[in-house]
PDB file of N, CA and C in Angstrom:
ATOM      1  N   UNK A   1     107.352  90.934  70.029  1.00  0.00           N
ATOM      2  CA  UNK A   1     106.762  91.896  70.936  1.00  0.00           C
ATOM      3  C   UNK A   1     106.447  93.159  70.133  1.00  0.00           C
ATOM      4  N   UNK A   2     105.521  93.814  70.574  1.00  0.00           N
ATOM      5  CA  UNK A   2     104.690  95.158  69.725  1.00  0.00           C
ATOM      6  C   UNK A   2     106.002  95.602  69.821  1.00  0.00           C
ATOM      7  N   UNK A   3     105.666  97.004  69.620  1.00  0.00           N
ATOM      8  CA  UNK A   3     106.517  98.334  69.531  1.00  0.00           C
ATOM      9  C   UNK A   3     105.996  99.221  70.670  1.00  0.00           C
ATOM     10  N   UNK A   4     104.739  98.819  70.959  1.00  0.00           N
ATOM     11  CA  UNK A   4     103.939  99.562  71.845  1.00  0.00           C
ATOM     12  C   UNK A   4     104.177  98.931  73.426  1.00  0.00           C
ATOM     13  N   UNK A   5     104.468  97.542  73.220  1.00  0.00           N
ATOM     14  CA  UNK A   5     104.547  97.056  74.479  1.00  0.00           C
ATOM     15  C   UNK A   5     106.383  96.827  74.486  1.00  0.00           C
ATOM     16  N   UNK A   6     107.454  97.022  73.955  1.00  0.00           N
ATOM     17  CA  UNK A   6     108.403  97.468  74.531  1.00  0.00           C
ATOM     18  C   UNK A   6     108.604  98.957  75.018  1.00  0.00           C
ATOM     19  N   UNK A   7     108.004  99.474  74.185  1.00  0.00           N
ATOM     20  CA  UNK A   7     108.208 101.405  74.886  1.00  0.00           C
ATOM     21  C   UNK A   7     107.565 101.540  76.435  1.00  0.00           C
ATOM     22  N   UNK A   8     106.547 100.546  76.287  1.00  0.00           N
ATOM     23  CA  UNK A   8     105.701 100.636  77.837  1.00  0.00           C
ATOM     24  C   UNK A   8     106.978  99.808  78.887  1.00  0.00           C
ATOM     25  N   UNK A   9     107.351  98.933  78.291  1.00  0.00           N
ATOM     26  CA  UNK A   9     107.924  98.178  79.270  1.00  0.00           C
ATOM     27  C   UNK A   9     109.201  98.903  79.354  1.00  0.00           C
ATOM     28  N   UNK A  10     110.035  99.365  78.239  1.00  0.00           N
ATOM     29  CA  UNK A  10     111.491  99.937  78.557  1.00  0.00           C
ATOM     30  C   UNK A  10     111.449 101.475  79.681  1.00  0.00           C
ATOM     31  N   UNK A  11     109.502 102.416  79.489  1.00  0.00           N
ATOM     32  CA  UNK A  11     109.417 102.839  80.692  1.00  0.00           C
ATOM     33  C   UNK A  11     109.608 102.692  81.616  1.00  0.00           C
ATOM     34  N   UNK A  12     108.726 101.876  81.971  1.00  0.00           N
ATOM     35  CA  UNK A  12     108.716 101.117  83.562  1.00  0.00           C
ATOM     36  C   UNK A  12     110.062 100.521  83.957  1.00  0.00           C
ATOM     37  N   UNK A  13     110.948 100.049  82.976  1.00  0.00           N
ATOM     38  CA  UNK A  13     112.099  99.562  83.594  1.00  0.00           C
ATOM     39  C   UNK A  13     112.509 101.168  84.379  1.00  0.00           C
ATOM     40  N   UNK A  14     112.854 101.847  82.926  1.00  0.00           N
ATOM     41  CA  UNK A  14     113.232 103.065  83.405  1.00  0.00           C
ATOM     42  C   UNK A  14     113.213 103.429  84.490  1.00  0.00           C
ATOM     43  N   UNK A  15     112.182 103.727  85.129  1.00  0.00           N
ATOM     44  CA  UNK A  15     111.390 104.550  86.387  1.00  0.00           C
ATOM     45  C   UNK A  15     111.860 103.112  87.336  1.00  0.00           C
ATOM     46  N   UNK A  16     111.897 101.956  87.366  1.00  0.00           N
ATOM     47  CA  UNK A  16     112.318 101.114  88.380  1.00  0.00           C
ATOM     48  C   UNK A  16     114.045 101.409  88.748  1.00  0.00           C
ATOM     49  N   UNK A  17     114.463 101.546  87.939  1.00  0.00           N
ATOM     50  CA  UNK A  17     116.196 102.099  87.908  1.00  0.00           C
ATOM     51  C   UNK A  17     115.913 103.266  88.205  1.00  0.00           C
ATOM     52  N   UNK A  18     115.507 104.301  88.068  1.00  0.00           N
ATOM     53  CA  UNK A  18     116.339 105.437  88.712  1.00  0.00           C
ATOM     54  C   UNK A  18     115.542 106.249  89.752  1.00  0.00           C
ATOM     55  N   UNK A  19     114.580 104.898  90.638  1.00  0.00           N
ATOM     56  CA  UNK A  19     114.611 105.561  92.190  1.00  0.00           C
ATOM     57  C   UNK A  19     114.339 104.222  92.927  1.00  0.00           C
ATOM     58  N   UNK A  20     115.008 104.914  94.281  1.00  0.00           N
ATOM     59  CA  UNK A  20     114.999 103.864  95.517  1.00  0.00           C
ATOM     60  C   UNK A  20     113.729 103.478  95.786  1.00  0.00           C
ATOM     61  N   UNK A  21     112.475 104.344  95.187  1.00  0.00           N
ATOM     62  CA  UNK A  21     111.249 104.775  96.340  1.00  0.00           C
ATOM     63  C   UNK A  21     110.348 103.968  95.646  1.00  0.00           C
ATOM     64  N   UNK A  22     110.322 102.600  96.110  1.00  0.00           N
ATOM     65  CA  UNK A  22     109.193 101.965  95.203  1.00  0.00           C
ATOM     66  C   UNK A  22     108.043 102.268  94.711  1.00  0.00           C
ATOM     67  N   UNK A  23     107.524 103.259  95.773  1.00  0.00           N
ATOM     68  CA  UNK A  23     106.279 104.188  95.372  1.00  0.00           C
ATOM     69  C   UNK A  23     106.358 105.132  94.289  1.00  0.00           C
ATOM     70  N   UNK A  24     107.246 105.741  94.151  1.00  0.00           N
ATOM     71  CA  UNK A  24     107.832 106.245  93.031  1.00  0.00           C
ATOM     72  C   UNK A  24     107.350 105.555  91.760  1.00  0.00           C
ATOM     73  N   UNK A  25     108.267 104.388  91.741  1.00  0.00           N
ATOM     74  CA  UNK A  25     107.992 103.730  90.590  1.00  0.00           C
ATOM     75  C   UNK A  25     106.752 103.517  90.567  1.00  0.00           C
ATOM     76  N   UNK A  26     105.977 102.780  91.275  1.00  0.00           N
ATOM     77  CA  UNK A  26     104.328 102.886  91.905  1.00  0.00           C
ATOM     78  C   UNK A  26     103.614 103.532  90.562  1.00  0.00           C
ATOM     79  N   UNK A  27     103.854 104.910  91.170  1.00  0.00           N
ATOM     80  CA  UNK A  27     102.875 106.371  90.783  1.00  0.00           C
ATOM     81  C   UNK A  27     103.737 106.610  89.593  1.00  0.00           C
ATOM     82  N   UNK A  28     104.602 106.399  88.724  1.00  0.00           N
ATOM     83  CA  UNK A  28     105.167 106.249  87.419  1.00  0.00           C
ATOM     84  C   UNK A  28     104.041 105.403  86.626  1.00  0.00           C
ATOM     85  N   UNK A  29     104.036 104.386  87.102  1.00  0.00           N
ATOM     86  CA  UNK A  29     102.940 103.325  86.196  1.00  0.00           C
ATOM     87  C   UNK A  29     101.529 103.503  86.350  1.00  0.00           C
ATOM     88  N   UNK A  30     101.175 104.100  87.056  1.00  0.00           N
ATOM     89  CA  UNK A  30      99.500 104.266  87.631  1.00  0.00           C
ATOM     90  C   UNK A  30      99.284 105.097  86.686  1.00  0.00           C
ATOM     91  N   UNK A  31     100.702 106.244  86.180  1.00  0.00           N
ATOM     92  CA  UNK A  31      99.654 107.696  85.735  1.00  0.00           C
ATOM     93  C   UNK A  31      99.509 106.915  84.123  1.00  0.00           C
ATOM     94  N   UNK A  32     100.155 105.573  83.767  1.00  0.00           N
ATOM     95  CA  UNK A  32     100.017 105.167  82.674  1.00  0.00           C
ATOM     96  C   UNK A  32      99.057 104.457  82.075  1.00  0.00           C
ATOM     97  N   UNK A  33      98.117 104.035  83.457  1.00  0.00           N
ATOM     98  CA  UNK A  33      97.260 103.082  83.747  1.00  0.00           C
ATOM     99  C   UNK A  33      95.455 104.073  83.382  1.00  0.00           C
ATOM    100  N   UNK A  34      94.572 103.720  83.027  1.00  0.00           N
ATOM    101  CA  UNK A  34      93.461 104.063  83.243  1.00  0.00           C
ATOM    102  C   UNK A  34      93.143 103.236  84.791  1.00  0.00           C
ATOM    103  N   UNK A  35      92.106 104.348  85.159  1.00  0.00           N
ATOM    104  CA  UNK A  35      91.417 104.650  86.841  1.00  0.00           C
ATOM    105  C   UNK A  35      90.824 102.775  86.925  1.00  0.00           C
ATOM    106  N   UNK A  36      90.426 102.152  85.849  1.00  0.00           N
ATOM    107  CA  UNK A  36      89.744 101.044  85.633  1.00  0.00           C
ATOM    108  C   UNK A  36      90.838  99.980  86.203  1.00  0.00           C
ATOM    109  N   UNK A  37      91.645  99.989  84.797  1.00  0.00           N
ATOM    110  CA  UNK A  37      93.254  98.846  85.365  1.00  0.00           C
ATOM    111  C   UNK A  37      93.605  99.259  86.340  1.00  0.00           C
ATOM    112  N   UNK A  38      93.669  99.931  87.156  1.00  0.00           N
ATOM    113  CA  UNK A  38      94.143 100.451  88.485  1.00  0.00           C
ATOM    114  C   UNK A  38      93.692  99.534  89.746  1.00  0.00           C
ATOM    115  N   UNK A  39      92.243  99.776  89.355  1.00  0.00           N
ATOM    116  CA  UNK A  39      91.169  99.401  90.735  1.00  0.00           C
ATOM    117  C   UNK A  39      91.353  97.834  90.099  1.00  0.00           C
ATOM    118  N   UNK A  40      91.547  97.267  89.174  1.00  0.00           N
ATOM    119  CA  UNK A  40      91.411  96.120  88.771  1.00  0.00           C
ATOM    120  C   UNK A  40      92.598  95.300  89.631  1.00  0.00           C
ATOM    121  N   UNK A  41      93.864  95.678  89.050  1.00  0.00           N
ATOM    122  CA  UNK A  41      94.997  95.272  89.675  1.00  0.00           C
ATOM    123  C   UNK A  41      95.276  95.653  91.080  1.00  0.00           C
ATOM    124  N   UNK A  42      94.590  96.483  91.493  1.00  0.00           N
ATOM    125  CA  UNK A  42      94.713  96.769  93.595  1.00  0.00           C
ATOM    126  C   UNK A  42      93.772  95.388  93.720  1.00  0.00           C
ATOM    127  N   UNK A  43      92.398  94.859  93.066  1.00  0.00           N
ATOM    128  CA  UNK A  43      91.693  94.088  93.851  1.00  0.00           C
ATOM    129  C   UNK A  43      92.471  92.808  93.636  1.00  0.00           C
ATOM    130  N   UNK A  44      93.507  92.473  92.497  1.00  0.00           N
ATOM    131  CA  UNK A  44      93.703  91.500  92.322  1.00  0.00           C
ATOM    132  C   UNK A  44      94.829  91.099  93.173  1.00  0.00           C
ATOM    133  N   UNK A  45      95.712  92.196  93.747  1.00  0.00           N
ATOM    134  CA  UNK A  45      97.247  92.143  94.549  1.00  0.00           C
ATOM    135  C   UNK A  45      96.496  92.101  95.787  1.00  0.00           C
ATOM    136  N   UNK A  46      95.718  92.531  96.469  1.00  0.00           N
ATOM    137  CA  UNK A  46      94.103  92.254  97.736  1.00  0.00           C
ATOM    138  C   UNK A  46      94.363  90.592  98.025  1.00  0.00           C
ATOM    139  N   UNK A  47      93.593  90.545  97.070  1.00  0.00           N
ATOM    140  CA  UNK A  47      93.487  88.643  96.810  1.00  0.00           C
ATOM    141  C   UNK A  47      94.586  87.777  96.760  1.00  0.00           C
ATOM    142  N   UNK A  48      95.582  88.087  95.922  1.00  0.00           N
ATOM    143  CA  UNK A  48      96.518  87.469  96.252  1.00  0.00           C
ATOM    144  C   UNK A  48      97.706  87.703  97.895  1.00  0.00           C
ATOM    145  N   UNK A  49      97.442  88.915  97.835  1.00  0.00           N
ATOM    146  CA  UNK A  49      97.908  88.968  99.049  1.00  0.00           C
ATOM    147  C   UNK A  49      96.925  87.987 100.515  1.00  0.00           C
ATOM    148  N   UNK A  50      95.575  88.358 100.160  1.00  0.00           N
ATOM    149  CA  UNK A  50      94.853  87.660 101.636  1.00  0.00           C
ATOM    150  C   UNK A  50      95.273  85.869 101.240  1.00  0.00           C
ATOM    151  N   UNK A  51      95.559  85.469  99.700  1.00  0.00           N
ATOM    152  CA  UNK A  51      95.347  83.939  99.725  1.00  0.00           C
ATOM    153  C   UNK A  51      96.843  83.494 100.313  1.00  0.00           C
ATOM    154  N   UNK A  52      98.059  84.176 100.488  1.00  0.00           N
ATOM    155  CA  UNK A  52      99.410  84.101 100.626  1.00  0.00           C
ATOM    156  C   UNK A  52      99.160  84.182 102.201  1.00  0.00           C
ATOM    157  N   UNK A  53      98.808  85.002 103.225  1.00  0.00           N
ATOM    158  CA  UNK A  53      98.628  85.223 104.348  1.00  0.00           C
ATOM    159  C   UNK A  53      97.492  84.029 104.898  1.00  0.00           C
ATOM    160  N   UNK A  54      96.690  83.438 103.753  1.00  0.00           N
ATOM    161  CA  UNK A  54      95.872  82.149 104.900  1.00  0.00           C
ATOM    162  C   UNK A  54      96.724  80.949 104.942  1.00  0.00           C
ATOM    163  N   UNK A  55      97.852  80.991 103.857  1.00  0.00           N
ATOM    164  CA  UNK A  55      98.648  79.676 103.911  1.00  0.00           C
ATOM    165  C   UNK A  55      99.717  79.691 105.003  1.00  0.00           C
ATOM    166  N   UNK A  56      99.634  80.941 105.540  1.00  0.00           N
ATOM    167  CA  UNK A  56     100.904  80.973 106.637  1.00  0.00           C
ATOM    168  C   UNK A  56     100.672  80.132 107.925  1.00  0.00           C
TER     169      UNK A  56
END
């Protein structure tokens, strides 16, 4: 694993441990994110969310 992609990831653990507020953690990773990966990964959690809700 990089060096670059454990510091990113030992962040995000970070910020997942030390709050209750999932949104929190949320808006921890977004401000890490460019505006692009952002809108990318909302359309893709969209989709997976509507394909999880037609199998119900």
């Amino acid at each position: 694993m990089s060096l670059e992609t454990e510091t990113l990831l030992r962040t995000i653990l970070y910020q997942l441990k030390m709050t209750d507020d999932i949104e929190d953690a949320r808006e921890a990773v977004e401000v890490m994110c460019s505006e692009e990966t952002v809108a990318y990964v909302e359309k893709k959690a969209a989709q997976s969310k509507t394909r999880k809700e037609t199998k119900k």
